[in-house]
PDB file of N, CA and C in Angstrom:
ATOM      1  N   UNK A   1      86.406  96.013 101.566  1.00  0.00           N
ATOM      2  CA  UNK A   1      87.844  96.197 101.671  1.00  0.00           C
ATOM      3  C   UNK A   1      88.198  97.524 100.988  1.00  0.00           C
ATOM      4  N   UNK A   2      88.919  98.658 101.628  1.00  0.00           N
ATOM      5  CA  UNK A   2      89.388  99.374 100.512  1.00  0.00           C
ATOM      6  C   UNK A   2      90.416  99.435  99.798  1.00  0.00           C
ATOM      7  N   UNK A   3      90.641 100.774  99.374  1.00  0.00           N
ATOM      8  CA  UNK A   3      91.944 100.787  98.233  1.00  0.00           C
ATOM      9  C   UNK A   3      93.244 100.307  98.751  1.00  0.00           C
ATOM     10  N   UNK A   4      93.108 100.861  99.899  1.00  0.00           N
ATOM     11  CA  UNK A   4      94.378 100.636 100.496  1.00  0.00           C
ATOM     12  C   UNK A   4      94.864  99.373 100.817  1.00  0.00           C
ATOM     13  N   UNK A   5      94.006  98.486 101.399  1.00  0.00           N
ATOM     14  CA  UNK A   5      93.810  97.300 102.014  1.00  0.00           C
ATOM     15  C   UNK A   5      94.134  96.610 100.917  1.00  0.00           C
ATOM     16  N   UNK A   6      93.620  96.858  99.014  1.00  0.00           N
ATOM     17  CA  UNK A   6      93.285  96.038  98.493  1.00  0.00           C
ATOM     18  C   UNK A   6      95.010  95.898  97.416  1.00  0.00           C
ATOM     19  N   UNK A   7      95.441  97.661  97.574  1.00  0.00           N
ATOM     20  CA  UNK A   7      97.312  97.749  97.547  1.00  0.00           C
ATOM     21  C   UNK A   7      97.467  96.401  98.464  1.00  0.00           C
ATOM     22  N   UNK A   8      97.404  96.698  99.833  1.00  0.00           N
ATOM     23  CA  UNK A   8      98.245  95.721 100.418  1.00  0.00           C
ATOM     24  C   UNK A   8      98.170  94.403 100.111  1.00  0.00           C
ATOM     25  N   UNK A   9      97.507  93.952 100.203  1.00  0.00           N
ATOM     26  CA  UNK A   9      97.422  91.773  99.419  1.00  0.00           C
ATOM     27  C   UNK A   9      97.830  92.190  98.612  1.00  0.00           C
ATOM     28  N   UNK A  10      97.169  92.912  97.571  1.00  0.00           N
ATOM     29  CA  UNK A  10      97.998  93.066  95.858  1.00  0.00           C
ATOM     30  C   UNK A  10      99.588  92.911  96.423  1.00  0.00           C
ATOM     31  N   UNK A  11     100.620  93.895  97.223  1.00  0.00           N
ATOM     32  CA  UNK A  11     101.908  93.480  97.434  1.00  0.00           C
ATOM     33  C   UNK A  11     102.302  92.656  98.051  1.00  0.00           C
ATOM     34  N   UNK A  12     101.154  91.869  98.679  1.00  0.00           N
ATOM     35  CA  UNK A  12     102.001  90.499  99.232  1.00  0.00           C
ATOM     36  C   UNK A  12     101.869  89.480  98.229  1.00  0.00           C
ATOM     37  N   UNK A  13     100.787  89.534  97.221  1.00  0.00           N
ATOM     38  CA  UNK A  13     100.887  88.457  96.798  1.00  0.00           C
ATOM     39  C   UNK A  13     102.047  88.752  95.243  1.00  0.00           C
ATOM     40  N   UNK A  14     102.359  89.642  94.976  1.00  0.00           N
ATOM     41  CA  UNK A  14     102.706  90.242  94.278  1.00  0.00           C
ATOM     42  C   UNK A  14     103.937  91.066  93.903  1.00  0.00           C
ATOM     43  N   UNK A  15     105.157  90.543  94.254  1.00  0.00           N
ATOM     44  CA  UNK A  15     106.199  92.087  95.209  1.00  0.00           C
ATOM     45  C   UNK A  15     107.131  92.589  93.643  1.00  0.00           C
ATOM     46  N   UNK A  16     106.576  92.202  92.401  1.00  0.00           N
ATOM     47  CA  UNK A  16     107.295  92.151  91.099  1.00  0.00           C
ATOM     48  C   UNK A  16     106.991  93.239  90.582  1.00  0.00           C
ATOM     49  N   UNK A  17     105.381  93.692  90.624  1.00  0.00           N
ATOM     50  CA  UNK A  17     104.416  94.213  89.940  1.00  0.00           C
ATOM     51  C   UNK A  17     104.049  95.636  90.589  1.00  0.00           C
ATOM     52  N   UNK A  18     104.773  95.837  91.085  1.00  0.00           N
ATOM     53  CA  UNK A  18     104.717  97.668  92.088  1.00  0.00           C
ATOM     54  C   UNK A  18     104.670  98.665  91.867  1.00  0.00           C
ATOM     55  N   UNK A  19     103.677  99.679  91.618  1.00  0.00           N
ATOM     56  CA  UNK A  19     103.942 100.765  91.188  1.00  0.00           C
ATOM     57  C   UNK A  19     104.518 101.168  92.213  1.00  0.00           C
ATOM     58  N   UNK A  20     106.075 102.704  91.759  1.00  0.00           N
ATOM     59  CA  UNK A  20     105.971 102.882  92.837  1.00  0.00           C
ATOM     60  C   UNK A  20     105.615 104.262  93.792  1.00  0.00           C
ATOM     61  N   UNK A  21     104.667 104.952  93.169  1.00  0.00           N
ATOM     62  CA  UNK A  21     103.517 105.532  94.063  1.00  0.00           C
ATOM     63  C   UNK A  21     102.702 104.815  94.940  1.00  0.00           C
ATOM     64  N   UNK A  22     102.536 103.710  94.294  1.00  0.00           N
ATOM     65  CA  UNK A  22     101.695 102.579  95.209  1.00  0.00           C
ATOM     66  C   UNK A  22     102.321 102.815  96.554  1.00  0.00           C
ATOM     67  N   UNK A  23     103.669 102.189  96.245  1.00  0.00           N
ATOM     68  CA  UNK A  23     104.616 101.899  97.376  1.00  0.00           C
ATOM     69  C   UNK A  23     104.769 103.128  98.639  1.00  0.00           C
ATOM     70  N   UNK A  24     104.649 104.524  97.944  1.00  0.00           N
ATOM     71  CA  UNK A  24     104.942 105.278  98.801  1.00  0.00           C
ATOM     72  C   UNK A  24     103.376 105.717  98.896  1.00  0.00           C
ATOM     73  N   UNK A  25     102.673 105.630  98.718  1.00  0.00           N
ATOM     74  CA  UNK A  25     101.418 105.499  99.227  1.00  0.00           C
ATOM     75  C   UNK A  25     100.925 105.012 100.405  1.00  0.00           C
ATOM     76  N   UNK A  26     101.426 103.962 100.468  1.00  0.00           N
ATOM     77  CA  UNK A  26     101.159 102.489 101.387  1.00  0.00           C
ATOM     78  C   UNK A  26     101.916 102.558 102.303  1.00  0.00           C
ATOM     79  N   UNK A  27     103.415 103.720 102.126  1.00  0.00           N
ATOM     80  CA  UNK A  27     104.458 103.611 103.294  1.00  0.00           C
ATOM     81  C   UNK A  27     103.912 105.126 104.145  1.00  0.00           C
ATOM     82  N   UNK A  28     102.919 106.057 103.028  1.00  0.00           N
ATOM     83  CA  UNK A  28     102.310 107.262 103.902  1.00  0.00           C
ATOM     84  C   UNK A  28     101.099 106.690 105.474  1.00  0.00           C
ATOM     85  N   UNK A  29     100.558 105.765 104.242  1.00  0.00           N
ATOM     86  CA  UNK A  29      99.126 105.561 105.150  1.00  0.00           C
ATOM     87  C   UNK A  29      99.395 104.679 106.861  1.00  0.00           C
ATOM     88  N   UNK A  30     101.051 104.084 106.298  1.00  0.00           N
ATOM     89  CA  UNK A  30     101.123 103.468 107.637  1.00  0.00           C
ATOM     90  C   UNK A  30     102.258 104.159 108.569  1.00  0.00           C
ATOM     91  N   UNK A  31     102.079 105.552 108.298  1.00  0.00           N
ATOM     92  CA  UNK A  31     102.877 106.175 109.398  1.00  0.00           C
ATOM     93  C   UNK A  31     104.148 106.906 108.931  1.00  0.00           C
ATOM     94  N   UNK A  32     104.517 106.069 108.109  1.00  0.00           N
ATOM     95  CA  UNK A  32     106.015 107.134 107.555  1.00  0.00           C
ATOM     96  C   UNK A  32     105.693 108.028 106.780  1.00  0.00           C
ATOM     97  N   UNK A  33     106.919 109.115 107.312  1.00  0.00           N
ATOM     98  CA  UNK A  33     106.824 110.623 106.710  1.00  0.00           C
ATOM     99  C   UNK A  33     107.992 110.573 105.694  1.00  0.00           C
ATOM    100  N   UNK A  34     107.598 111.114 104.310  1.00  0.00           N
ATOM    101  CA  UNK A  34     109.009 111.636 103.889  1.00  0.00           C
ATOM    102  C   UNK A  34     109.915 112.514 104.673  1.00  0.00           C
ATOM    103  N   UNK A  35     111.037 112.455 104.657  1.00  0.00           N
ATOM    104  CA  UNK A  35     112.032 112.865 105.774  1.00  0.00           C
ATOM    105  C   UNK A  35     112.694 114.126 103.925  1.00  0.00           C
ATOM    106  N   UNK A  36     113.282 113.114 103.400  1.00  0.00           N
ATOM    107  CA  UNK A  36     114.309 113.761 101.947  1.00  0.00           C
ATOM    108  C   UNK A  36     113.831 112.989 101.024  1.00  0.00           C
ATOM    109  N   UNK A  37     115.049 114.040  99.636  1.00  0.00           N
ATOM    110  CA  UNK A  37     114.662 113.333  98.781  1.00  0.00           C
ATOM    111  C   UNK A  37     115.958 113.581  98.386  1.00  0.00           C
ATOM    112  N   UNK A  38     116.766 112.856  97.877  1.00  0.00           N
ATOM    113  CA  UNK A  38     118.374 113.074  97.326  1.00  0.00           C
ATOM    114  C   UNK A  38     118.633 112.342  96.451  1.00  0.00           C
ATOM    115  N   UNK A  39     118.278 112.760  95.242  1.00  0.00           N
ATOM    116  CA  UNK A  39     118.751 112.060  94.362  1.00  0.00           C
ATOM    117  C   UNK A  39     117.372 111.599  93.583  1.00  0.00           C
ATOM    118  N   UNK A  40     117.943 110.098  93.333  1.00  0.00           N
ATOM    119  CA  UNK A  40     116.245 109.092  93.488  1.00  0.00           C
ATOM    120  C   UNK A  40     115.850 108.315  94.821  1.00  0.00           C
ATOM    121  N   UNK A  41     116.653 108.486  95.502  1.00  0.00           N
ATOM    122  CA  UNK A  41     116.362 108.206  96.953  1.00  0.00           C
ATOM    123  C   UNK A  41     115.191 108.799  97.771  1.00  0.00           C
ATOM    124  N   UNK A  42     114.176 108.187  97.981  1.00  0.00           N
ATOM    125  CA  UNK A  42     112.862 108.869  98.673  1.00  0.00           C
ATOM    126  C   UNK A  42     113.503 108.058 100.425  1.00  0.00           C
ATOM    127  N   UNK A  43     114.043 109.308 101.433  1.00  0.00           N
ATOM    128  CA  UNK A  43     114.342 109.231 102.713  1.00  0.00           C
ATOM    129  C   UNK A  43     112.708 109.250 103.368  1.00  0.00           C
ATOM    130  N   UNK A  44     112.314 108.064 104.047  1.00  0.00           N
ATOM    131  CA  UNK A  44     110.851 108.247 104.885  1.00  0.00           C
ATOM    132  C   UNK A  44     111.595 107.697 105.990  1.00  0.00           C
ATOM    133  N   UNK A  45     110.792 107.945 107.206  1.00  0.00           N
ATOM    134  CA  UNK A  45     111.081 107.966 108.715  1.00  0.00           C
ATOM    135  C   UNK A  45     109.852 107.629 109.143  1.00  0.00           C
ATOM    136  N   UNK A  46     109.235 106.821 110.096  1.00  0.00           N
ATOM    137  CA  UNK A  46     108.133 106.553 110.814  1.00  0.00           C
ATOM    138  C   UNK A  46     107.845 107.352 112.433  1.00  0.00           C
ATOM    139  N   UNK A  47     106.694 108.257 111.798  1.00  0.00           N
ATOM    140  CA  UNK A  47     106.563 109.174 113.013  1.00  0.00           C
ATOM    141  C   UNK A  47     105.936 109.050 114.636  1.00  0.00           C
ATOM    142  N   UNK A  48     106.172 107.793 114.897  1.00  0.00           N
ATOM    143  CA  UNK A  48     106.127 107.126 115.769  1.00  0.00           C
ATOM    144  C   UNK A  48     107.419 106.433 116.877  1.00  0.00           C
ATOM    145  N   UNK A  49     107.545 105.526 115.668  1.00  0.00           N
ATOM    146  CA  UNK A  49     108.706 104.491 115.738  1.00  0.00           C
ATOM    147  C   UNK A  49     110.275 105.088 115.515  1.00  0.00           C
ATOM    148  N   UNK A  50     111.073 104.183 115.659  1.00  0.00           N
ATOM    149  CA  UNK A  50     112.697 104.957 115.327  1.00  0.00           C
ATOM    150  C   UNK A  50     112.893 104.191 113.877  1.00  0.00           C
ATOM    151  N   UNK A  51     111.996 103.932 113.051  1.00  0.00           N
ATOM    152  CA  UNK A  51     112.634 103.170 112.025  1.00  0.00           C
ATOM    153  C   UNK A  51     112.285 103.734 110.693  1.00  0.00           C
ATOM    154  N   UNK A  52     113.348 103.352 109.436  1.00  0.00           N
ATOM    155  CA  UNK A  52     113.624 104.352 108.598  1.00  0.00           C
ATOM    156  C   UNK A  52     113.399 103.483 107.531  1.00  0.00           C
ATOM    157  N   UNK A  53     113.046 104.099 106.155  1.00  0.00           N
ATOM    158  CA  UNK A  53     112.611 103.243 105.403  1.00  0.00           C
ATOM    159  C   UNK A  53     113.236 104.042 103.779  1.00  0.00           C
ATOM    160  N   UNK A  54     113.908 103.490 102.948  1.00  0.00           N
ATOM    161  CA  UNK A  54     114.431 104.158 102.078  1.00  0.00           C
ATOM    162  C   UNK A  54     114.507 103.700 100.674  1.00  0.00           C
ATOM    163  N   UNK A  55     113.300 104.622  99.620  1.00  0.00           N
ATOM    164  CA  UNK A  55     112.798 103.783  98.559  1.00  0.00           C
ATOM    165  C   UNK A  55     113.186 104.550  97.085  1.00  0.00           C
ATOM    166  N   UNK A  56     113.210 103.971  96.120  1.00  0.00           N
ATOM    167  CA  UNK A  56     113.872 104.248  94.491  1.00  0.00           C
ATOM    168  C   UNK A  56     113.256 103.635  94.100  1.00  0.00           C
ATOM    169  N   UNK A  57     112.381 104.473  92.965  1.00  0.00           N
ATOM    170  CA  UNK A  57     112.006 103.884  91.993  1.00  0.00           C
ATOM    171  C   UNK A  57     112.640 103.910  90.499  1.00  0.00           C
ATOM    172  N   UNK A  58     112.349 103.062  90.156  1.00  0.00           N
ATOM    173  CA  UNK A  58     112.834 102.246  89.137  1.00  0.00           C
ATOM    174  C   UNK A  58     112.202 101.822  87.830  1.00  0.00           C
ATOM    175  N   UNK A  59     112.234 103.205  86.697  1.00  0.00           N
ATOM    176  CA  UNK A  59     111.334 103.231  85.659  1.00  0.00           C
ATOM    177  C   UNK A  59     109.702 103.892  86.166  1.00  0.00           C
ATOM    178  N   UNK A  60     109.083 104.165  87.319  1.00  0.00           N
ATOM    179  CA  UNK A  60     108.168 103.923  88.129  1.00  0.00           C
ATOM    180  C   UNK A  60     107.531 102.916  88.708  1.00  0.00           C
ATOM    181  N   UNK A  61     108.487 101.820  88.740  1.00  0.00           N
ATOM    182  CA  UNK A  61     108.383 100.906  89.485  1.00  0.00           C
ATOM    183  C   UNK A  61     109.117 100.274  91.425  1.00  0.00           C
ATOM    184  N   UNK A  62     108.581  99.786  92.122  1.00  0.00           N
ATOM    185  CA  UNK A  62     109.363  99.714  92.947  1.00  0.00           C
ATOM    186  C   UNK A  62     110.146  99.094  92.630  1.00  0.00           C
ATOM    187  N   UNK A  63     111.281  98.569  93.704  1.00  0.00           N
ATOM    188  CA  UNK A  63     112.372  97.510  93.391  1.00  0.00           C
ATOM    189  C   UNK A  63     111.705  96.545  94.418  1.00  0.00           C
ATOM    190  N   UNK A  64     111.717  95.325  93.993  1.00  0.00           N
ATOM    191  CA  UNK A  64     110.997  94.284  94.764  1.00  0.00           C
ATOM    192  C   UNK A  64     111.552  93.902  96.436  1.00  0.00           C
ATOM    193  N   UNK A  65     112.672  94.105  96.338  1.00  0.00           N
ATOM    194  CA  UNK A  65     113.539  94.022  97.767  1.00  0.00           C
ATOM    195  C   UNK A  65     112.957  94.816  98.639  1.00  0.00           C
ATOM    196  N   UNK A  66     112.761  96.187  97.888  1.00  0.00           N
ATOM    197  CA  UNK A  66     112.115  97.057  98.917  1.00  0.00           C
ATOM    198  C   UNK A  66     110.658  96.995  99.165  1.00  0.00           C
ATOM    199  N   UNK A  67     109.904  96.299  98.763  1.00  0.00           N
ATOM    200  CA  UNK A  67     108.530  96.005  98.766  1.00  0.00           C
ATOM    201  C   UNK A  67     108.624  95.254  99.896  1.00  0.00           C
ATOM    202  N   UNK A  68     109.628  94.037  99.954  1.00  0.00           N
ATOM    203  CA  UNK A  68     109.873  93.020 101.071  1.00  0.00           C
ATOM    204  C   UNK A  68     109.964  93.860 102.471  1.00  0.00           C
ATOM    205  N   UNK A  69     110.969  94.620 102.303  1.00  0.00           N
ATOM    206  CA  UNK A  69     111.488  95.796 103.215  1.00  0.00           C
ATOM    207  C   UNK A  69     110.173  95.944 103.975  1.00  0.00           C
ATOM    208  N   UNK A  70     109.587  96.746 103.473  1.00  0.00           N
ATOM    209  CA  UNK A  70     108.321  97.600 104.246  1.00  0.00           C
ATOM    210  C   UNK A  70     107.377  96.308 104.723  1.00  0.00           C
ATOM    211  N   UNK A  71     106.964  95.246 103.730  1.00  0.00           N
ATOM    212  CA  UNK A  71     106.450  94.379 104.461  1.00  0.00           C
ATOM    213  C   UNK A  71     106.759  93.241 105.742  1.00  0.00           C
ATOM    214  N   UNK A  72     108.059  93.558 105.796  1.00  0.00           N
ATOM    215  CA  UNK A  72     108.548  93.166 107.241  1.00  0.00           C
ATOM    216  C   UNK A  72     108.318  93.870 107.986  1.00  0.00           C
ATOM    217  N   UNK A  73     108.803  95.346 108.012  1.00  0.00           N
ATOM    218  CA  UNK A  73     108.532  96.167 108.726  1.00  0.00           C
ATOM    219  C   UNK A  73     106.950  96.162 109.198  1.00  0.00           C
ATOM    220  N   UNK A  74     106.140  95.576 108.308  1.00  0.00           N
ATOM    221  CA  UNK A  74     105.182  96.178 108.724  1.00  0.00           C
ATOM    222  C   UNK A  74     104.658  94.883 110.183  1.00  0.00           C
ATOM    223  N   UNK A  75     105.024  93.785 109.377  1.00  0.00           N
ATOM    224  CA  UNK A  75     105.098  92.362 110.289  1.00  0.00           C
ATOM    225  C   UNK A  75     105.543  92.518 111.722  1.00  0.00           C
ATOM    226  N   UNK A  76     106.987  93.320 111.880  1.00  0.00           N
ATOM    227  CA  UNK A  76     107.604  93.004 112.946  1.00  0.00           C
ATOM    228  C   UNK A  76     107.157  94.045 113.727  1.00  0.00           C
ATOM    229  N   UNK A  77     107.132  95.271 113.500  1.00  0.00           N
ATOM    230  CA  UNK A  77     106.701  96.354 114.358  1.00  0.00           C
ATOM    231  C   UNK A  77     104.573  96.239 114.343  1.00  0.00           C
ATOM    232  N   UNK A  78     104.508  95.198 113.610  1.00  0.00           N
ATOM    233  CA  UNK A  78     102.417  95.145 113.870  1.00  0.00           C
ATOM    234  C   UNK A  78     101.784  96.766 113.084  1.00  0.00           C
ATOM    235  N   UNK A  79     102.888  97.449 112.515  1.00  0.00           N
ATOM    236  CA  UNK A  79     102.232  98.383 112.088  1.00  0.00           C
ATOM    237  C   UNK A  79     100.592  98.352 111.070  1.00  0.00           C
ATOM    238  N   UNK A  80      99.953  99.606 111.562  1.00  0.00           N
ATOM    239  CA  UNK A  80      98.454  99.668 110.788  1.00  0.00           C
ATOM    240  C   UNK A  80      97.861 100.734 110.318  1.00  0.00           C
ATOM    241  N   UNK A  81      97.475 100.755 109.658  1.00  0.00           N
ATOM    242  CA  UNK A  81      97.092 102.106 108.243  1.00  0.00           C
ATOM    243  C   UNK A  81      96.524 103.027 109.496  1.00  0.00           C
ATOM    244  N   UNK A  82      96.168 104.193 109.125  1.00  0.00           N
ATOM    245  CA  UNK A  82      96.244 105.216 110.460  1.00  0.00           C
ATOM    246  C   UNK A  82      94.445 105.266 110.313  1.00  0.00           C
ATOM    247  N   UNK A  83      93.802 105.173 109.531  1.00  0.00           N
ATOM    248  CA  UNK A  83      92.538 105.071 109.762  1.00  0.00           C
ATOM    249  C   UNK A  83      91.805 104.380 110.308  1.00  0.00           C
ATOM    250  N   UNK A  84      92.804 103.126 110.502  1.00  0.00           N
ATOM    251  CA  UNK A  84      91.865 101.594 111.014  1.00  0.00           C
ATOM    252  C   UNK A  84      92.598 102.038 113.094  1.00  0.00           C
ATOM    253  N   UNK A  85      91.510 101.180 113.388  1.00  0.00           N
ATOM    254  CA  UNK A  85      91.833 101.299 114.572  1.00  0.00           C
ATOM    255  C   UNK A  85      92.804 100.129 114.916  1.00  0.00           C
TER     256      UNK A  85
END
């Protein structure tokens, strides 16, 4: 399994405990681009898809809502890390 793979279970089983580089790590490898940055607002966009994803961290932590966020996203659209086939 790798790193990446091993981020991802870590945030499902886990959505409290986030770094959040992790987070935007995990939102690079599956397609979204940073778009902006305004503020503490990290603007990402998926360079594929029409869907937008918009993350703050918090101390360097994610905010757990938004952990949920991306993992729906990743559910509903079937999205997959760009290395795996």
């Amino acid at each position: 399994m790798s790193k990446k793979q091993k981020l991802l279970v870590q945030m499902v089983s886990n959505q409290k405990n986030v770094r959040f580089d992790d987070l935007m790590l995990l939102a690079t490898h599956l397609g979204f681009n940073l778009e902006r940055v305004s503020g503490s607002h990290h603007h990402l966009r998926h360079h594929t898809l029409s869907i937008k994803l918009n993350l703050q961290s918090a101390q360097g932590q994610a905010k757990p809502y938004q952990v949920r966020q991306l993992l729906v996203m990743i559910e509903m659209h079937q999205l997959r890390m760009e290395d795996e086939s």
